[in-house]
N, C-alpha and C. Protein backbone atom coordinates (compact mmCIF):
# COMPACT_ATOMS: atom_id res chain seq x y z
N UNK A 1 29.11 15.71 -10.21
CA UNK A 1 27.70 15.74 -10.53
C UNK A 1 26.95 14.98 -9.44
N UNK A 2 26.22 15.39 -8.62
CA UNK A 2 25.63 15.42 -7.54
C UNK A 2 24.36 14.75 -8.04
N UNK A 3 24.01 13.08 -7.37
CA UNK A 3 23.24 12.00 -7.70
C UNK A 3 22.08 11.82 -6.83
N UNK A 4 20.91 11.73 -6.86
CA UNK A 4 19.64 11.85 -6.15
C UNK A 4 18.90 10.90 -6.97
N UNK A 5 17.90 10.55 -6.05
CA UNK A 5 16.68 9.52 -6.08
C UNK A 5 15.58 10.49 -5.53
N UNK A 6 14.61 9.96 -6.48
CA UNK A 6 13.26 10.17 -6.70
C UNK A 6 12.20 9.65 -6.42
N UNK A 7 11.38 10.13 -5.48
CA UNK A 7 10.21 9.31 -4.75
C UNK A 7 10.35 8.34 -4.67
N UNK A 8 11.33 6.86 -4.74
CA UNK A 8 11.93 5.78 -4.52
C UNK A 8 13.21 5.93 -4.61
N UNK A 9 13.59 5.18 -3.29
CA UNK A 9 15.47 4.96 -3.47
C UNK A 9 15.70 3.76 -4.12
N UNK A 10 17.22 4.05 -4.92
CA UNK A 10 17.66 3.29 -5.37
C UNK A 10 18.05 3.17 -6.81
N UNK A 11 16.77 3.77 -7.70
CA UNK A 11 17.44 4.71 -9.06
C UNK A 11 17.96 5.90 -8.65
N UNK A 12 19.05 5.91 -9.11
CA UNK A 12 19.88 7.55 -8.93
C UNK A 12 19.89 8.47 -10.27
N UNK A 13 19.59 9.56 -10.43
CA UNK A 13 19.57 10.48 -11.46
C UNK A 13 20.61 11.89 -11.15
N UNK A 14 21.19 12.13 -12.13
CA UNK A 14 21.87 13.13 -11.96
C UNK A 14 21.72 14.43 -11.68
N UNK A 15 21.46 15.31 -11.11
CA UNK A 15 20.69 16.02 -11.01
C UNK A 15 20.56 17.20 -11.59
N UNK A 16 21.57 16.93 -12.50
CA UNK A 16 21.86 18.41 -13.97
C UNK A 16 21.15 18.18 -15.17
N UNK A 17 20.64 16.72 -15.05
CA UNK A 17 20.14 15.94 -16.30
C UNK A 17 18.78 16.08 -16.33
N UNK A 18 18.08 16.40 -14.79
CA UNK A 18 16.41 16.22 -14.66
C UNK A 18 16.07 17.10 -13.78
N UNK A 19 16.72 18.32 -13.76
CA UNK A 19 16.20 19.63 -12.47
C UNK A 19 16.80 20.50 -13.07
N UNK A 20 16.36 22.06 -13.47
CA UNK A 20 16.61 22.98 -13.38
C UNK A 20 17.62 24.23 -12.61
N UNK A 21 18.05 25.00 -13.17
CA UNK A 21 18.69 25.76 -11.91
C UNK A 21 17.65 25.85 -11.01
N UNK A 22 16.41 26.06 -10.98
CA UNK A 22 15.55 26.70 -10.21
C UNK A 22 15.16 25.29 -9.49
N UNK A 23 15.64 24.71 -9.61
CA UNK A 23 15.09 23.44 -9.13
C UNK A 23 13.88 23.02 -9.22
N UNK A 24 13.32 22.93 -10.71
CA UNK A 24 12.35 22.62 -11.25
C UNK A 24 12.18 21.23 -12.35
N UNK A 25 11.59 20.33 -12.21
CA UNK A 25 11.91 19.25 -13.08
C UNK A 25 11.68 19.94 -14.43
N UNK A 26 12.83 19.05 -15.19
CA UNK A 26 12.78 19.93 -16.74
C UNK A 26 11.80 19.43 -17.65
N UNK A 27 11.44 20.23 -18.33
CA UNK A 27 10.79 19.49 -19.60
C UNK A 27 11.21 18.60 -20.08
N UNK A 28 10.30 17.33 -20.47
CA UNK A 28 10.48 15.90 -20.65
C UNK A 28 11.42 15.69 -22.17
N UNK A 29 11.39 16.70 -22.77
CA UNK A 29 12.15 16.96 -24.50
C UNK A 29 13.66 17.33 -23.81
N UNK A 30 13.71 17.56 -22.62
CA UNK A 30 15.37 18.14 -22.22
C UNK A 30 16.12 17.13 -21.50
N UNK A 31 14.96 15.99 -21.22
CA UNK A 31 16.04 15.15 -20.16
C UNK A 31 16.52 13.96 -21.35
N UNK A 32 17.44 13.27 -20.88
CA UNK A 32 17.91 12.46 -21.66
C UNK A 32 17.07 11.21 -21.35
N UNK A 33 17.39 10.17 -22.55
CA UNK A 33 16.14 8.98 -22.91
C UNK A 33 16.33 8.25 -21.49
N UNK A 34 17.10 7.47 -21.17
CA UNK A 34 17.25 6.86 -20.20
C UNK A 34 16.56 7.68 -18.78
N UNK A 35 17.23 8.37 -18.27
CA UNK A 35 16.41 8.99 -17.39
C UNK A 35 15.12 9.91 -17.62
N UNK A 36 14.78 10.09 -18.63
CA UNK A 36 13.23 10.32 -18.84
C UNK A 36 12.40 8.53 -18.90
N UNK A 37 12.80 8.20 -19.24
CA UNK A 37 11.77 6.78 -18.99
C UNK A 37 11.96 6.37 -17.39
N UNK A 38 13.34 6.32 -16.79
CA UNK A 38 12.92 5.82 -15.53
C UNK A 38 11.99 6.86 -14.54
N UNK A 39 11.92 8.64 -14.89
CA UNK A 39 11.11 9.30 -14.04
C UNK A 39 9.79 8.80 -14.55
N UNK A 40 9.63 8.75 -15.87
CA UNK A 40 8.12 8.27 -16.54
C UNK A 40 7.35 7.24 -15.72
N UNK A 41 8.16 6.11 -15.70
CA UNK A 41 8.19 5.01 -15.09
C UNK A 41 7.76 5.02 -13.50
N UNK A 42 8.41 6.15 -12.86
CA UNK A 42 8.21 5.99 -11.32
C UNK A 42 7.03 6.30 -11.11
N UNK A 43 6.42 7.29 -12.06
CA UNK A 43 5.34 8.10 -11.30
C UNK A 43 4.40 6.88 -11.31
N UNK A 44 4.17 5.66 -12.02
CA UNK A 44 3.13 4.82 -11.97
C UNK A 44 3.62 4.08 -10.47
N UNK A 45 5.03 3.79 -9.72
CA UNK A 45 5.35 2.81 -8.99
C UNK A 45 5.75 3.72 -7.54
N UNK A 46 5.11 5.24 -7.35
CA UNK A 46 5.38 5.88 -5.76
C UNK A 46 4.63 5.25 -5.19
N UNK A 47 3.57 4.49 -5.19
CA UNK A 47 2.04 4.34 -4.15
C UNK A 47 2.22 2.73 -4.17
N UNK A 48 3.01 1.83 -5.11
CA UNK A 48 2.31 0.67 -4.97
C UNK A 48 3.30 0.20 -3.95
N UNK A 49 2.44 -1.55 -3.91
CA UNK A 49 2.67 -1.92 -2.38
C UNK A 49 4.23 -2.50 -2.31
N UNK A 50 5.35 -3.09 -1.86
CA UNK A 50 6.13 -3.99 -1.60
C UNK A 50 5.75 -4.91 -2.25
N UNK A 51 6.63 -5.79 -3.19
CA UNK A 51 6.32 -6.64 -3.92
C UNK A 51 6.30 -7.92 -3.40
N UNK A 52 7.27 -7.87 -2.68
CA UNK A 52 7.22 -9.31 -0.95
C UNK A 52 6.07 -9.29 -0.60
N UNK A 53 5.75 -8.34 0.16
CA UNK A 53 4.62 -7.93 1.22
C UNK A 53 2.97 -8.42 -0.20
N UNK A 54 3.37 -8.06 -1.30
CA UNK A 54 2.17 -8.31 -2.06
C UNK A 54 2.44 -10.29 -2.36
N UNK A 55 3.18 -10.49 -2.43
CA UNK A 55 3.31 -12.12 -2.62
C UNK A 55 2.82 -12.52 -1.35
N UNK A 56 3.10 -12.20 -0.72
CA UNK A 56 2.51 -13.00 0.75
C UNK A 56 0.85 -12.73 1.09
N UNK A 57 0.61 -11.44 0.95
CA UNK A 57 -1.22 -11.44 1.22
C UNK A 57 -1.79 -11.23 0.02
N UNK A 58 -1.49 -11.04 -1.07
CA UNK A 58 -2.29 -10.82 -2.15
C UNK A 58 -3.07 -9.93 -2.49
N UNK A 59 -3.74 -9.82 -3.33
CA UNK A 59 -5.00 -8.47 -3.82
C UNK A 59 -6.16 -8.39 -2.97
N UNK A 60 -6.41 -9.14 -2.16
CA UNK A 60 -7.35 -9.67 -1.08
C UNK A 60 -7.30 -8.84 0.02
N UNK A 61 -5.81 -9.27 0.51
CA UNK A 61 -5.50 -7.96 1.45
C UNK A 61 -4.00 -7.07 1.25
N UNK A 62 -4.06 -6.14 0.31
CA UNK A 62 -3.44 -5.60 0.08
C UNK A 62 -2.82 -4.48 0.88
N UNK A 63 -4.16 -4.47 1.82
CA UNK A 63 -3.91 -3.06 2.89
C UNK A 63 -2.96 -3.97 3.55
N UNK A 64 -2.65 -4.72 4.09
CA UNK A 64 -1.13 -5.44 4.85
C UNK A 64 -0.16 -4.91 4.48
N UNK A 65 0.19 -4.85 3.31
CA UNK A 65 1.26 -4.93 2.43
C UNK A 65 1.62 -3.20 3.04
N UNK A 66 2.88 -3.24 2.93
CA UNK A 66 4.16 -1.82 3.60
C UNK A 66 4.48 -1.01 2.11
N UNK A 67 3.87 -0.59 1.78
CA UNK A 67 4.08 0.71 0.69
C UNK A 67 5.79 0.60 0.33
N UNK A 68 6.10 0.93 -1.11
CA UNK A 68 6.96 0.43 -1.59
C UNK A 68 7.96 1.47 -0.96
N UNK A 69 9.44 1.46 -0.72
CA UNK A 69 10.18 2.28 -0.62
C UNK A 69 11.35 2.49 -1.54
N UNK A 70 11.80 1.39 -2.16
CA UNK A 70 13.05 0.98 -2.64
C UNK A 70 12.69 0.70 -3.92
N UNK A 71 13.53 0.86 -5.12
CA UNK A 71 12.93 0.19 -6.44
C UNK A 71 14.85 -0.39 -7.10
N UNK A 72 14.13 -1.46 -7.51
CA UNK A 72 16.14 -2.30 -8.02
C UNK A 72 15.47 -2.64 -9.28
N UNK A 73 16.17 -2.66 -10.42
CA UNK A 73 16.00 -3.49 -11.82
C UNK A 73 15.89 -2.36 -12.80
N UNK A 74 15.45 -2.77 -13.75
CA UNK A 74 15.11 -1.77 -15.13
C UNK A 74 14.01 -1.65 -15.00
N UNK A 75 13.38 0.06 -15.71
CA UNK A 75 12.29 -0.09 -15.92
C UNK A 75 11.19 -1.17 -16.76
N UNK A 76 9.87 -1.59 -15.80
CA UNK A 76 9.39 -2.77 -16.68
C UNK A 76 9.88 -4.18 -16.35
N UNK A 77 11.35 -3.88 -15.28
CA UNK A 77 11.24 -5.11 -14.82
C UNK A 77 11.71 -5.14 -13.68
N UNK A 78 11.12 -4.12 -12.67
CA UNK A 78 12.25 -3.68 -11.92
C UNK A 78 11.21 -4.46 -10.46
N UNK A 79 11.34 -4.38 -9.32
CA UNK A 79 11.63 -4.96 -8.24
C UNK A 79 11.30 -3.88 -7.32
N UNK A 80 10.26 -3.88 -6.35
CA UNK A 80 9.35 -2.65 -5.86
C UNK A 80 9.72 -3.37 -4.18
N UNK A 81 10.24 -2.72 -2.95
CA UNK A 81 10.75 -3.37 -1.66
C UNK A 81 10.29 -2.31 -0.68
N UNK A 82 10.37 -2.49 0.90
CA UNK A 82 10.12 -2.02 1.43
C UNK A 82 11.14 -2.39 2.01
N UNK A 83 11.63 -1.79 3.02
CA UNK A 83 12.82 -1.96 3.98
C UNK A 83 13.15 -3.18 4.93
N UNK A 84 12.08 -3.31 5.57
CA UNK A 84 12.03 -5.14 5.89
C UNK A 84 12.25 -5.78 4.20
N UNK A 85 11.73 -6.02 3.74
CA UNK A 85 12.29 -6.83 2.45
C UNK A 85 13.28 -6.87 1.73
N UNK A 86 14.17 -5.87 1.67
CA UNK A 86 15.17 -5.29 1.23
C UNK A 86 16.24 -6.16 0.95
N UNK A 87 16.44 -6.58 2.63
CA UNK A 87 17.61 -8.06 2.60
C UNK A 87 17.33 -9.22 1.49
N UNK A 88 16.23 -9.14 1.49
CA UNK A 88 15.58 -10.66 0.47
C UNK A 88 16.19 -10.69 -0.90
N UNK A 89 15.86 -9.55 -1.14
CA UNK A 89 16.45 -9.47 -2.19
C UNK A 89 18.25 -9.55 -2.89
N UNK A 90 18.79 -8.48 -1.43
CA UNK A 90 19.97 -8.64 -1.36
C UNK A 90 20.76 -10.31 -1.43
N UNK A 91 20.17 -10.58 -0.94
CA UNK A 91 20.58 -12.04 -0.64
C UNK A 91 20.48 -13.02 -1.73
N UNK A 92 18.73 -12.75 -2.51
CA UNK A 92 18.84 -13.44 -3.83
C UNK A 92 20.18 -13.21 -4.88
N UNK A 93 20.06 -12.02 -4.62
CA UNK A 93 21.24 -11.40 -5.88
C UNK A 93 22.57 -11.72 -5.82
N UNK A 94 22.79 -11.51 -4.57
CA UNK A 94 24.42 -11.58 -4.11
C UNK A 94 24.89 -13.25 -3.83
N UNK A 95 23.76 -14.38 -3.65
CA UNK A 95 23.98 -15.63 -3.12
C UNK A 95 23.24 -16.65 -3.96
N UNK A 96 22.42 -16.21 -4.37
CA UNK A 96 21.21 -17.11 -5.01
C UNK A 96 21.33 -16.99 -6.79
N UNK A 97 22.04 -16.25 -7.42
CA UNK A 97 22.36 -16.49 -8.62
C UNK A 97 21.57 -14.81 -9.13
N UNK A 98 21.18 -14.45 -8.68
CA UNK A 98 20.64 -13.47 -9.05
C UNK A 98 21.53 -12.38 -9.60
N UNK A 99 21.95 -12.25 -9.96
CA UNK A 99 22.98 -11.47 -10.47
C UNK A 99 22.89 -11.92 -11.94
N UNK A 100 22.83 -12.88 -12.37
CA UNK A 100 22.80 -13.39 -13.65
C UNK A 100 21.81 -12.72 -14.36
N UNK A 101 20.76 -12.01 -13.89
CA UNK A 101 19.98 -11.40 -14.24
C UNK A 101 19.67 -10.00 -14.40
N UNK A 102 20.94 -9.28 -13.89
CA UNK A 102 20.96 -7.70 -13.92
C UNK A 102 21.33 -6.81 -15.25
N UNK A 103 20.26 -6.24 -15.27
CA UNK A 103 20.11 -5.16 -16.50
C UNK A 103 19.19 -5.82 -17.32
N UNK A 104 18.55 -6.84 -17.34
CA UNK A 104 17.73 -7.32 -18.11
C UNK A 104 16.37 -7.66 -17.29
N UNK A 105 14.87 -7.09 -18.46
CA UNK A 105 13.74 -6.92 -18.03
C UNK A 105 13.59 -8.65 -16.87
N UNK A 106 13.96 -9.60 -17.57
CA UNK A 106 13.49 -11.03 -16.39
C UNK A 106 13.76 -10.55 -15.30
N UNK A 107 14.92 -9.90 -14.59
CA UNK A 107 15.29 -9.73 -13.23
C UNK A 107 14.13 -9.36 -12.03
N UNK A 108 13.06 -8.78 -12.72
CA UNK A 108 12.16 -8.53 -11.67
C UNK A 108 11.08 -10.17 -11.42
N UNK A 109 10.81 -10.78 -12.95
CA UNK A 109 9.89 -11.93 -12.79
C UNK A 109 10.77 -13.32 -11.71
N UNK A 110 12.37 -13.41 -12.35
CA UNK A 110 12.74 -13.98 -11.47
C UNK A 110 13.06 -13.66 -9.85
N UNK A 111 13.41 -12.62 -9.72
CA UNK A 111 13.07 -12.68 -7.88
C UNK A 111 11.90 -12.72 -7.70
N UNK A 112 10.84 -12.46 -8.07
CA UNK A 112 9.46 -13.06 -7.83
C UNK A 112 8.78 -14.05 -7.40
N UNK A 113 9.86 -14.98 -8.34
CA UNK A 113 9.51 -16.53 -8.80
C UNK A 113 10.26 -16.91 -7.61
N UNK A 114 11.69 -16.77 -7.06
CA UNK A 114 12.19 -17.14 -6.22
C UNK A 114 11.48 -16.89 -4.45
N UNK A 115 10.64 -15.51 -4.70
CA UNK A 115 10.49 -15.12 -3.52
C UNK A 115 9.09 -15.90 -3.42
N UNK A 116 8.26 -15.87 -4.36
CA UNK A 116 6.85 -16.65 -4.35
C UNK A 116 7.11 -18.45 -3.52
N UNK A 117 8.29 -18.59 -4.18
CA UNK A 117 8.59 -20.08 -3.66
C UNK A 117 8.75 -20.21 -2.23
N UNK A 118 8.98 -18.88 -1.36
CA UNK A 118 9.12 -19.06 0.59
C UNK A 118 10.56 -18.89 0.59
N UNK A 119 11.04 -18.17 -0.28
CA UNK A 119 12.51 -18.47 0.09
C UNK A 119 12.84 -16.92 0.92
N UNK A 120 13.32 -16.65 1.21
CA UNK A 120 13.89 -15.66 2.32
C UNK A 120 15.42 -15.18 2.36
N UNK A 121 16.05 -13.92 2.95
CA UNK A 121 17.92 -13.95 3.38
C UNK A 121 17.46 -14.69 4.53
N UNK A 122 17.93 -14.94 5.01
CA UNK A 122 18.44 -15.72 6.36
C UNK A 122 18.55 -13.76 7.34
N UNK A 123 18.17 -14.49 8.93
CA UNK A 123 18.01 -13.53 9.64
C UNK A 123 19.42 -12.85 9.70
N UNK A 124 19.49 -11.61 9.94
CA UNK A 124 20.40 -10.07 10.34
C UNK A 124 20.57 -10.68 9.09
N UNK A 125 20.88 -11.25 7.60
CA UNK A 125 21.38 -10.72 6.24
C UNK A 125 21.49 -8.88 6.38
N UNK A 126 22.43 -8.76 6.05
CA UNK A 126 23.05 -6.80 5.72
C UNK A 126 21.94 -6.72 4.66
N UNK A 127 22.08 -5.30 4.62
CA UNK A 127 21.23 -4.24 3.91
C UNK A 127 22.35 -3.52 3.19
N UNK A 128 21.55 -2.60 2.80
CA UNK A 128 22.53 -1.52 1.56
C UNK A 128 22.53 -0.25 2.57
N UNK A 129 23.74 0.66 2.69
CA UNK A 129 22.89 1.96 3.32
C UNK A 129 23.08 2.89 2.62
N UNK A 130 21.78 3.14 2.54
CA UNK A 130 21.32 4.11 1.69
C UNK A 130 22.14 5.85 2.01
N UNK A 131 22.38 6.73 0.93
CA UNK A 131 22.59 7.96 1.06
C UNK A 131 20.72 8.54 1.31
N UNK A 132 20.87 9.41 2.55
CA UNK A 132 19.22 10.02 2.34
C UNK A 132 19.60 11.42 1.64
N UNK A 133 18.61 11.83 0.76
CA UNK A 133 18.59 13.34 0.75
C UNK A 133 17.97 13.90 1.81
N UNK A 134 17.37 15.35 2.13
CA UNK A 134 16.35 15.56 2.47
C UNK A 134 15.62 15.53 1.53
N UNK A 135 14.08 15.36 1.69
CA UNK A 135 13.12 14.94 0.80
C UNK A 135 12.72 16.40 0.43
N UNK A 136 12.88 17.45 2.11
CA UNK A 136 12.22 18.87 1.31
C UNK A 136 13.05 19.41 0.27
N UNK A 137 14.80 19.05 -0.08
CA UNK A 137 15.33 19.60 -0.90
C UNK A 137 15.28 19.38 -2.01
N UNK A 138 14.02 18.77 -2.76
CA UNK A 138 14.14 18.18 -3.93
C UNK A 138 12.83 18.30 -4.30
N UNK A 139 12.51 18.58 -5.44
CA UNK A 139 11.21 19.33 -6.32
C UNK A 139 10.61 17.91 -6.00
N UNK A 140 9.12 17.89 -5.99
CA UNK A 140 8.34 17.05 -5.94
C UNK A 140 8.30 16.45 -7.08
N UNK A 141 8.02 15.16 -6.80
CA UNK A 141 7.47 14.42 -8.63
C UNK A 141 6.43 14.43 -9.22
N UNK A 142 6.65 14.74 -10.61
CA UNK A 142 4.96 14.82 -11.18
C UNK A 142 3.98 14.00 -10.97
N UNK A 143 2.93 14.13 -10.80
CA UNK A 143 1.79 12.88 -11.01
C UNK A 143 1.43 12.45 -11.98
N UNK A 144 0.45 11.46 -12.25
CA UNK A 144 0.70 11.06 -13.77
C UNK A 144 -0.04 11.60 -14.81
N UNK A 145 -1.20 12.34 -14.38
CA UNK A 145 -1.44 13.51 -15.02
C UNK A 145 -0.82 14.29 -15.86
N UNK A 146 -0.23 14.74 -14.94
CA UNK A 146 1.06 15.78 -15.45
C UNK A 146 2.11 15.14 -16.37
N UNK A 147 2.41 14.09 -16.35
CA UNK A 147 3.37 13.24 -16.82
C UNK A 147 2.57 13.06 -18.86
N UNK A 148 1.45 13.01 -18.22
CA UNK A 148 0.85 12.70 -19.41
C UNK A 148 0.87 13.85 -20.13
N UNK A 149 0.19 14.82 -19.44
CA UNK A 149 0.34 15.96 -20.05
C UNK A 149 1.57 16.85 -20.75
N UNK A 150 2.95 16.63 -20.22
CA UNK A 150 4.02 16.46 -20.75
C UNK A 150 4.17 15.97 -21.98
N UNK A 151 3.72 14.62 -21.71
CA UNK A 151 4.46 13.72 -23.52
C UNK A 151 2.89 14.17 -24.26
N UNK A 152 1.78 14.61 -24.05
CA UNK A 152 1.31 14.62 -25.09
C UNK A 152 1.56 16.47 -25.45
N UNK A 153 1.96 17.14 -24.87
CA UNK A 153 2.30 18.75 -24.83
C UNK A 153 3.32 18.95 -26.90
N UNK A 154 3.76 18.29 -26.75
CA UNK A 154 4.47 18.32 -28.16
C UNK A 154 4.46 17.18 -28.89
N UNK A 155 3.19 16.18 -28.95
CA UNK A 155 2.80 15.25 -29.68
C UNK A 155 2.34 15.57 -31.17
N UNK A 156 2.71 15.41 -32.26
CA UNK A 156 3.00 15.77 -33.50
C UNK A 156 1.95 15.25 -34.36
N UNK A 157 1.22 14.74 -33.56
CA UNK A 157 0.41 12.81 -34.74
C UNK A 157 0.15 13.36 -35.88
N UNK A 158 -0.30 12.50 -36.74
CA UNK A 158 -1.49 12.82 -37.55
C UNK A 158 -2.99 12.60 -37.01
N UNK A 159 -4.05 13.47 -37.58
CA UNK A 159 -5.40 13.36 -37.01
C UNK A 159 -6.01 12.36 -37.83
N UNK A 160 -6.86 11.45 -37.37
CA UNK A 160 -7.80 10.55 -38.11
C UNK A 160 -8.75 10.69 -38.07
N UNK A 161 -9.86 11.40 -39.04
CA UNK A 161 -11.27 11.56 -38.76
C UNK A 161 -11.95 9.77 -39.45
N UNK A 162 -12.61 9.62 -38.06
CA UNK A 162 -13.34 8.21 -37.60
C UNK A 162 -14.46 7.88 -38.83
N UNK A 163 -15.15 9.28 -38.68
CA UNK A 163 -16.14 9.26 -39.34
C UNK A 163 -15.76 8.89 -41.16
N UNK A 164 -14.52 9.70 -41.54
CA UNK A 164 -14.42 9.34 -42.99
C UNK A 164 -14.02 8.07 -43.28
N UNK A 165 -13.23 7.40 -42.62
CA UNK A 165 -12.45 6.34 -41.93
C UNK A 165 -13.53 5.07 -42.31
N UNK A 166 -14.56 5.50 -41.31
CA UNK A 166 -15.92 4.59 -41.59
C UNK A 166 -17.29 4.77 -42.63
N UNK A 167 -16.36 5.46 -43.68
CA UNK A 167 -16.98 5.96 -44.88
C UNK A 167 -18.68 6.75 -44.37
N UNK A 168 -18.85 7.58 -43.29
CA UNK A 168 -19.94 8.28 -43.09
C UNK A 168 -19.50 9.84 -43.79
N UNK A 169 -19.34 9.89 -44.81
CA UNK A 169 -20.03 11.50 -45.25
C UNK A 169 -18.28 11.89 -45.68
N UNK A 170 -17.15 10.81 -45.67
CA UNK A 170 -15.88 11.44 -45.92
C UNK A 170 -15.91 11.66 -47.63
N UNK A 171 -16.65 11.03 -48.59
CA UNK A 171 -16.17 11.05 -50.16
C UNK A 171 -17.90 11.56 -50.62
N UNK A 172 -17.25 12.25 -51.89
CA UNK A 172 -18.59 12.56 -52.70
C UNK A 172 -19.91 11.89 -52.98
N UNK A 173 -19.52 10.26 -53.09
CA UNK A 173 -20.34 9.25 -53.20
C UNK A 173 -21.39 9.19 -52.23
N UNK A 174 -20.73 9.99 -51.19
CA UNK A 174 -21.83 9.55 -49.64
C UNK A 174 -21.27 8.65 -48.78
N UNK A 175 -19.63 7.99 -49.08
CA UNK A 175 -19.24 7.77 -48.19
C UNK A 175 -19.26 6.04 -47.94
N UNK A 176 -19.99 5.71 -49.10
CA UNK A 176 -20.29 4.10 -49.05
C UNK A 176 -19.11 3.15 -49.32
N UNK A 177 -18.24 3.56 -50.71
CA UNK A 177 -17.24 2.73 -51.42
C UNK A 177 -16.37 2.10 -50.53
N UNK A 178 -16.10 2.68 -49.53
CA UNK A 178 -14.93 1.94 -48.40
C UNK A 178 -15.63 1.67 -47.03
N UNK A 179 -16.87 2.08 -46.91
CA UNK A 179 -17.33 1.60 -45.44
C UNK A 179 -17.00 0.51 -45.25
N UNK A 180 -16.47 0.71 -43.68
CA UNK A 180 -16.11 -0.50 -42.69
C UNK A 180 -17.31 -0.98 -41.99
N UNK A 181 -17.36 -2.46 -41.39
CA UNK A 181 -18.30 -2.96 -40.47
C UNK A 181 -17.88 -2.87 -39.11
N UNK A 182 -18.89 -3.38 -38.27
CA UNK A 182 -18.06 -3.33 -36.62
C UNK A 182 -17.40 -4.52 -37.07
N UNK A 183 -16.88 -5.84 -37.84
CA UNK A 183 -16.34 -6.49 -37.86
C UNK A 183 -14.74 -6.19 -37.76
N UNK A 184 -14.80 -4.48 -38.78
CA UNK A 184 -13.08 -4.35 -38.80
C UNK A 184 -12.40 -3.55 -37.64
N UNK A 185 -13.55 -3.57 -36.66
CA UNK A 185 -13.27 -2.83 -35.11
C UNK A 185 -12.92 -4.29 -33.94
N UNK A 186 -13.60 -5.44 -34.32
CA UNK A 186 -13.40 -6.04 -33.31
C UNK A 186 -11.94 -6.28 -32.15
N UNK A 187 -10.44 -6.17 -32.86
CA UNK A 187 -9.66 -6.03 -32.12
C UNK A 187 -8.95 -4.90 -31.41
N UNK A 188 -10.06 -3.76 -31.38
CA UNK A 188 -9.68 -2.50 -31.18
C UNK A 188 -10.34 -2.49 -30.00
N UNK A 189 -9.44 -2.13 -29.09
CA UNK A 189 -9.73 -1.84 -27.58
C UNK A 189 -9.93 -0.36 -27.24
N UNK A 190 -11.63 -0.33 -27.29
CA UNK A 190 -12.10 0.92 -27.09
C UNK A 190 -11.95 1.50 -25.39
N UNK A 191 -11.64 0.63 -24.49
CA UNK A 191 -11.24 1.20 -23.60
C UNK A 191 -10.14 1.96 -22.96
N UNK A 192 -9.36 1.68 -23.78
CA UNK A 192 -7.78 2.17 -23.72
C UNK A 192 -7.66 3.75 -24.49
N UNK A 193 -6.69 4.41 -23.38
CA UNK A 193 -6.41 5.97 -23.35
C UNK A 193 -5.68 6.35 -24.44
N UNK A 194 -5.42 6.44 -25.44
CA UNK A 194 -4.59 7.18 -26.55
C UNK A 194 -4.30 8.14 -26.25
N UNK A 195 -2.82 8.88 -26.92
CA UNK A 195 -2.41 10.11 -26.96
C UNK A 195 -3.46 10.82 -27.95
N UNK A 196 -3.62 12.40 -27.51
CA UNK A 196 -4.53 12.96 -28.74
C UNK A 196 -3.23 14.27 -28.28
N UNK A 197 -3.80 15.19 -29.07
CA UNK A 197 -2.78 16.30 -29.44
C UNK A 197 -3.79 17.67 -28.97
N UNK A 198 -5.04 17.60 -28.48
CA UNK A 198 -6.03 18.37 -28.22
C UNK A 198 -5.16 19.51 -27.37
């Protein structure tokens, strides 16, 4: 079973598990849990910066920072590198205790914490070498659009009409007996995207 990485090296996916004969990514109901969350997962982490490169200049100047190439950890706690940085990490893991931390979400906050502190591999530290695919032989990754559009494509919910909810016009009475105030909204974050089933 023939193993490939996805717009970042370093998670490997099988490629019977998340591509088609036609070489088409499969529908998100066909891939298995584990590797449907880490493709889920990537599409938010193709564009962002090196996580080194972002500890060192910050949100300030972000344009510095070397676009991520490499991704190590679990999703949610995983560890975003660029190829100069690469060793750093290697080195935390393999010398610095870091290992104590693999497969579990901390692994990304602690090399963080370690790398925030100035710590570094030491110069020529080895690298990993990577298997390349070609990049043209492999279906592009969804965007997150699409991604979205996926998990909400066979979203099941139940519907909540707002209006009855907030006793406007849902009961015979006119809707009064259970009206809510904006008081029972206050911890509801009206800015945030919900799944709808539309």
């Amino acid at each position: 079973m023939a193993k490939v990485s996805v717009g970042l090296r370093g998670w490997r996916f099988d490629e019977e598990e998340i591509f088609t004969d036609d070489e088409e990514l499969k529908p998100l109901d066909e891939i298995p849990e584990e590797p449907r969350e880490r493709l889920v997962r990537l599409v938010g982490l193709v564009e962002e910066p090196c996580d080194v490169c972002y500890l060192e200049h910050g949100e300030a100047e972000v344009h510095r920072c070397n676009q991520a190439e490499i991704v190590y950890g679990e999703p949610n706690g995983e560890v975003l590198l660029c190829p100069e940085h690469e060793s750093d990490l290697l080195y935390w893991f393999r010398e610095e205790g870091g290992s104590e931390h693999a497969g579990s979400l901390e692994f990304g906050d602690r090399f963080h914490e370690w790398a925030a502190a100035g710590n570094e591999a030491p110069e020529g530290y080895g690298s990993v070498e990577h298997v390349e695919e070609d990049p043209d032989e492999l279906p592009d990754l969804p965007d997150q659009q699409d991604i979205q559009e996926r998990v909400e494509q066979d979203f099941d919910g139940d519907r909540i009409d707002i209006l009855e909810l907030a006793g406007e016009g849902g009961d015979e009475e006119g809707g009064t007996e259970d009206k809510l105030s904006e008081d029972d909204f206050e911890d509801v974050d009206l800015s945030t995207d919900y799944p709808s089933n539309r």
